[in-house]
N, C-alpha and C. Protein backbone atom coordinates (compact mmCIF):
# COMPACT_ATOMS: atom_id res chain seq x y z
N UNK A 1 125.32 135.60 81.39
CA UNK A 1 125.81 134.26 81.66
C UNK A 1 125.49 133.85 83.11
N UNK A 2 125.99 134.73 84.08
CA UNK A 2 125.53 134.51 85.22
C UNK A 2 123.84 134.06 85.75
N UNK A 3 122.96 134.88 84.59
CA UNK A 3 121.45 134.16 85.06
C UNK A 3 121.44 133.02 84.50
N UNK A 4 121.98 132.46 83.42
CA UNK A 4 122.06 130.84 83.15
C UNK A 4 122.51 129.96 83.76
N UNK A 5 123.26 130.27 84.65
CA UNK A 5 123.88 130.14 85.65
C UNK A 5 123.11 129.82 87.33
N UNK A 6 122.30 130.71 87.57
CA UNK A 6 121.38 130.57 88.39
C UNK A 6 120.21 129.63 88.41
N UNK A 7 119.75 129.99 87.05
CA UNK A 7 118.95 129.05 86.63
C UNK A 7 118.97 127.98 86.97
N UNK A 8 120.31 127.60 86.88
CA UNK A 8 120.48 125.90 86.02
C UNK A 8 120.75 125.85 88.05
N UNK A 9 121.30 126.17 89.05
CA UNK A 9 121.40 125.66 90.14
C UNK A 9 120.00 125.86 90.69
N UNK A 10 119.10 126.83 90.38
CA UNK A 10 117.41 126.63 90.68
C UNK A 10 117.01 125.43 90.86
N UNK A 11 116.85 124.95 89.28
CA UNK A 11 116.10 123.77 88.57
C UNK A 11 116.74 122.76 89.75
N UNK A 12 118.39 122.47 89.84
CA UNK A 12 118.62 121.59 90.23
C UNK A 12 118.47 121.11 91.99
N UNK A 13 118.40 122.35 92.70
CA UNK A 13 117.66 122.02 94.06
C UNK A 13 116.02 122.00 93.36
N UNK A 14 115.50 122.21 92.87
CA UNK A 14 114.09 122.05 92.37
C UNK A 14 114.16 120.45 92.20
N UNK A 15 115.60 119.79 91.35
CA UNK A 15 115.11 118.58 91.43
C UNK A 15 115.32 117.58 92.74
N UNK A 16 116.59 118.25 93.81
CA UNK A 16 116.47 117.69 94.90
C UNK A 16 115.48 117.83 95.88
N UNK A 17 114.91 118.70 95.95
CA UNK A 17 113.70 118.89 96.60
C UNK A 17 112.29 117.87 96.32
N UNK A 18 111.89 117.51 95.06
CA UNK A 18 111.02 116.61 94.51
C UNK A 18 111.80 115.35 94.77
N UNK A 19 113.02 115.08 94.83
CA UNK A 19 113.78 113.56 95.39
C UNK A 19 113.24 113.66 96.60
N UNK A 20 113.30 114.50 97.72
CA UNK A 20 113.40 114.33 98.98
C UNK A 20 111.57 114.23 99.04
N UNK A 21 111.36 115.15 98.61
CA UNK A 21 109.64 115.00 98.59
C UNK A 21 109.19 113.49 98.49
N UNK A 22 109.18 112.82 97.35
CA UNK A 22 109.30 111.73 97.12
C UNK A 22 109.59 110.52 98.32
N UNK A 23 110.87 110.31 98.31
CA UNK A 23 111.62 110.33 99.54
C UNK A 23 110.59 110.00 100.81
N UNK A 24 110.13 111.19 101.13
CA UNK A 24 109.30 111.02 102.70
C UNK A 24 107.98 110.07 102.30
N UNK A 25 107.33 110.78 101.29
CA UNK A 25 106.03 110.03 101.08
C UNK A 25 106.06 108.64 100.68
N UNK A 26 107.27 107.87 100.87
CA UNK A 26 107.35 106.62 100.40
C UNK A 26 108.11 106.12 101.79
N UNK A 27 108.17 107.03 102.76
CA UNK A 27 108.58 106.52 104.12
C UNK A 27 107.84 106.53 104.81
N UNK A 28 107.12 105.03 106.10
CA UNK A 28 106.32 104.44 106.22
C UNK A 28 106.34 104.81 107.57
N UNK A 29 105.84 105.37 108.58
CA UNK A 29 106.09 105.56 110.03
C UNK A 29 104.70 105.17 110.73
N UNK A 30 105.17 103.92 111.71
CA UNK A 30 103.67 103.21 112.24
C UNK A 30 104.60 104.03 113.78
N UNK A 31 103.11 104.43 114.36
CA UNK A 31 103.13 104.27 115.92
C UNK A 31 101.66 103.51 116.88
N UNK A 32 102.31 103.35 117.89
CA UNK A 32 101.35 102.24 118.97
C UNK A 32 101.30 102.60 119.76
N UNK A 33 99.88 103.62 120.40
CA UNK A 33 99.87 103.98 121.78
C UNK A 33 98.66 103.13 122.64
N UNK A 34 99.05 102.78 123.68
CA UNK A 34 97.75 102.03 124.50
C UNK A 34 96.67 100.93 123.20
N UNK A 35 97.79 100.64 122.05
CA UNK A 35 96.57 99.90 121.71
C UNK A 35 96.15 100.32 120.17
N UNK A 36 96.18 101.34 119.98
CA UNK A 36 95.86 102.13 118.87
C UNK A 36 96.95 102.66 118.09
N UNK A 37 96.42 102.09 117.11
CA UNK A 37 98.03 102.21 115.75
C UNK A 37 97.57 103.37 114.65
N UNK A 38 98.64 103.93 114.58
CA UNK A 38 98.58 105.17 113.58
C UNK A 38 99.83 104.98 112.72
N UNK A 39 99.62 105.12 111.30
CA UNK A 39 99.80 105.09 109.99
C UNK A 39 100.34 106.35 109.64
N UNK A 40 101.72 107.01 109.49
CA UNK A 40 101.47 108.26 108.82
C UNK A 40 102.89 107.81 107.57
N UNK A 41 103.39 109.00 106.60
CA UNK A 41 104.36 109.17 106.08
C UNK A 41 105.22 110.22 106.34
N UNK A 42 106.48 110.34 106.41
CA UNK A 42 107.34 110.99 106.56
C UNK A 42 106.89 112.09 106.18
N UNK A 43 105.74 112.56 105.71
CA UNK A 43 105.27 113.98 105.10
C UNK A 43 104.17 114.44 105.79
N UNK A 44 104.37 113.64 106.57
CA UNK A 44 102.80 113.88 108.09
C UNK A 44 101.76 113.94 107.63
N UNK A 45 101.85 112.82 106.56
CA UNK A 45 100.37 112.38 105.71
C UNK A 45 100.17 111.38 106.77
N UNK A 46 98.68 111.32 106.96
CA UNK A 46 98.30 110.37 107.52
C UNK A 46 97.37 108.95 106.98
N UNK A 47 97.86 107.86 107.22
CA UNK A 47 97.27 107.10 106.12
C UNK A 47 96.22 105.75 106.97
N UNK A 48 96.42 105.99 108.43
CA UNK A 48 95.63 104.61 108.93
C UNK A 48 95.69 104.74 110.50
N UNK A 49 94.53 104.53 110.43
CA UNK A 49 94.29 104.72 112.11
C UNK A 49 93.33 102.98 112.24
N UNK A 50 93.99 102.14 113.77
CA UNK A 50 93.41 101.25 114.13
C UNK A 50 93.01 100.97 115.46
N UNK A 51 91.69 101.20 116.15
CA UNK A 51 91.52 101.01 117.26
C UNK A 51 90.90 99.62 117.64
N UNK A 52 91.54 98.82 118.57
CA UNK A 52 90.50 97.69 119.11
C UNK A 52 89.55 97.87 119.90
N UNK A 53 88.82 96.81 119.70
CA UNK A 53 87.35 96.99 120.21
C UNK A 53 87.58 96.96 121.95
N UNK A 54 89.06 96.59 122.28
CA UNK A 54 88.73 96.92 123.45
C UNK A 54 88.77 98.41 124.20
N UNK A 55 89.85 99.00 123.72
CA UNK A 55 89.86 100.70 123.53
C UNK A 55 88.16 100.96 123.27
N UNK A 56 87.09 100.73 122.85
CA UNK A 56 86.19 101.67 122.13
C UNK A 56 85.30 101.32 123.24
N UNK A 57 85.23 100.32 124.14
CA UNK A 57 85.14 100.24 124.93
C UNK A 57 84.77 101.21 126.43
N UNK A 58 86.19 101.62 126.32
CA UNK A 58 86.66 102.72 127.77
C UNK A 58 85.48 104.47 127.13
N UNK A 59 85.77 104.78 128.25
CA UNK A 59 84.84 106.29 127.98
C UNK A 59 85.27 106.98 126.85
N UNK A 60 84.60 107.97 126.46
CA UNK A 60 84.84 108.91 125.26
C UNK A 60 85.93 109.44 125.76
N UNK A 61 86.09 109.82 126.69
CA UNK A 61 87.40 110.88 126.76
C UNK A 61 88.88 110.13 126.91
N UNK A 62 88.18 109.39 127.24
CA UNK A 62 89.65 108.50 127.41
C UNK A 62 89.93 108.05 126.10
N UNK A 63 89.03 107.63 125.33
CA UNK A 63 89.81 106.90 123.87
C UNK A 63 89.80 108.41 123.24
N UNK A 64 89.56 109.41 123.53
CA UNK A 64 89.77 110.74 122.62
C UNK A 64 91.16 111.13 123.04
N UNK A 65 91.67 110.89 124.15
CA UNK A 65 92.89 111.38 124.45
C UNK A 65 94.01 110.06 124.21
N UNK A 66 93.71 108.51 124.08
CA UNK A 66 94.13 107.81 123.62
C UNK A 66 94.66 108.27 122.02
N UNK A 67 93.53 108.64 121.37
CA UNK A 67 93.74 108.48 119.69
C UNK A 67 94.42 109.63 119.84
N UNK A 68 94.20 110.99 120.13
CA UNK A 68 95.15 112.12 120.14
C UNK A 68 96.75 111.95 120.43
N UNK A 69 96.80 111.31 121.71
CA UNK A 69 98.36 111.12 122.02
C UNK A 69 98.96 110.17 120.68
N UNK A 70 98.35 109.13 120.32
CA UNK A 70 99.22 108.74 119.35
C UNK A 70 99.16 109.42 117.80
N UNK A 71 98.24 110.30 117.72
CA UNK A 71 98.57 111.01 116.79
C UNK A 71 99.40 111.91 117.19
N UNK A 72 99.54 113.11 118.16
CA UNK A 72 101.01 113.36 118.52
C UNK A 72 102.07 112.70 118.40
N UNK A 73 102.29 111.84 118.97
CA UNK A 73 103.37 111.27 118.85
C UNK A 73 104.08 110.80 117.01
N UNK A 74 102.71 110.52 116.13
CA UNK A 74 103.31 110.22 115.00
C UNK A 74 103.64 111.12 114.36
N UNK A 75 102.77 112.35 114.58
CA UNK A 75 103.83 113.89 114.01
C UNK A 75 105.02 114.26 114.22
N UNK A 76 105.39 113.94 115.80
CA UNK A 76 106.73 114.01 116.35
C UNK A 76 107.69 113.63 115.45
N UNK A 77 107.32 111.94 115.19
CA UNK A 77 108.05 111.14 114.34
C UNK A 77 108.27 111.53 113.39
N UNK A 78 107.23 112.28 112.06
CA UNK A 78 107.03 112.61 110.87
C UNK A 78 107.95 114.03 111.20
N UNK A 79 107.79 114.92 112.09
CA UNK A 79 108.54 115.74 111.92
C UNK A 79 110.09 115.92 111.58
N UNK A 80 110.55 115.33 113.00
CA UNK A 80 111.75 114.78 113.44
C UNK A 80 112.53 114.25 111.72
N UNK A 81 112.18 113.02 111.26
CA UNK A 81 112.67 112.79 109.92
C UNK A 81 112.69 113.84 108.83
N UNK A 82 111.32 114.50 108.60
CA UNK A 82 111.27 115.30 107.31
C UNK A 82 112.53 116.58 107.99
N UNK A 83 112.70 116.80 109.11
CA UNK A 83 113.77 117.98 109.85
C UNK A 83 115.44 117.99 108.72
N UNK A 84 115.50 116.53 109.47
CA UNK A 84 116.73 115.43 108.94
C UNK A 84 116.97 115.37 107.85
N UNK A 85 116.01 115.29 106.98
CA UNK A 85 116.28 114.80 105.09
C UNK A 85 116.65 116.30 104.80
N UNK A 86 116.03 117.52 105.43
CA UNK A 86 115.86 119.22 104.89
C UNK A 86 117.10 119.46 105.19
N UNK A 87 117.66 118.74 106.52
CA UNK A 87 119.15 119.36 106.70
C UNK A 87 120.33 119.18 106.10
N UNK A 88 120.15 117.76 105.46
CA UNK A 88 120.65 117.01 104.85
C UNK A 88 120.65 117.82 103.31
N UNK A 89 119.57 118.19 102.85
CA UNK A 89 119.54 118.59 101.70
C UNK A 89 120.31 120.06 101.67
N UNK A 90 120.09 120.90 102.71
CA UNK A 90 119.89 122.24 102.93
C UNK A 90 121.54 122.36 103.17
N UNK A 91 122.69 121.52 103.59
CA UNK A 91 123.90 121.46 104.24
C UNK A 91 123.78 121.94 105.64
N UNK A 92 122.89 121.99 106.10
CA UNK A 92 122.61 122.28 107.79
C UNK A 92 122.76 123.96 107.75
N UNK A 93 122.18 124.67 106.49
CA UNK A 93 121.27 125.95 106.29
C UNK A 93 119.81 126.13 106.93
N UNK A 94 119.58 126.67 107.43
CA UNK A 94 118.41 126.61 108.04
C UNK A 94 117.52 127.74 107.16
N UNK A 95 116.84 126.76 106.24
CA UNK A 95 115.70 127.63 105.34
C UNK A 95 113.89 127.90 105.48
N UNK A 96 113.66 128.80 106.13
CA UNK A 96 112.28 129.36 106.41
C UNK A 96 111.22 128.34 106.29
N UNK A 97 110.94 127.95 106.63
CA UNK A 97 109.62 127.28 106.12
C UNK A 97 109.69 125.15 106.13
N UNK A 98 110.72 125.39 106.25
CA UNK A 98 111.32 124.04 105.62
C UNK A 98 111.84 122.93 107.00
């Protein structure tokens, strides 16, 4: 009885986990550094990068460290949330990987 038991609380963080999954990838996180906009989802998918022509402009290294910092920064973001929803899910358990 007890493994039917297990089971059935498996499946059911199995199904909160695919909510929260869900969840992020339908959460929209824009950032704006110097100009250049980055697109990601709460799942540190990345979905859109926009540079103006005046950025493309300036030297290579400079718009390479332009586009980098704001991709940092949108991971930050993406992290930071997906942290939040896990803790939320987890009761503020701190689970490996997650």
């Amino acid at each position: 009885m007890e493994l039917f038991k297990m089971a059935k609380e498996t499946m059911a963080m199995r199904n909160k986990i695919n909510e929260v999954d869900k969840k992020l990838k339908a959460q929209i996180i824009d950032v704006e550094y110097k100009g250049i906009k980055v697109q990601v989802n709460a799942k540190n998918e990345f979905l859109s990068l926009s540079i103006p022509d005046h950025i493309l402009k300036e030297n290579k290294d400079k718009v390479e460290k332009f586009i980098l910092s704001a991709f940092v920064e949108a991971n930050k973001k993406s992290q930071s949330i997906m942290t939040e929803e896990f803790k939320k899910l987890s009761g503020g358990i701190k689970i490996p990987g997650l």
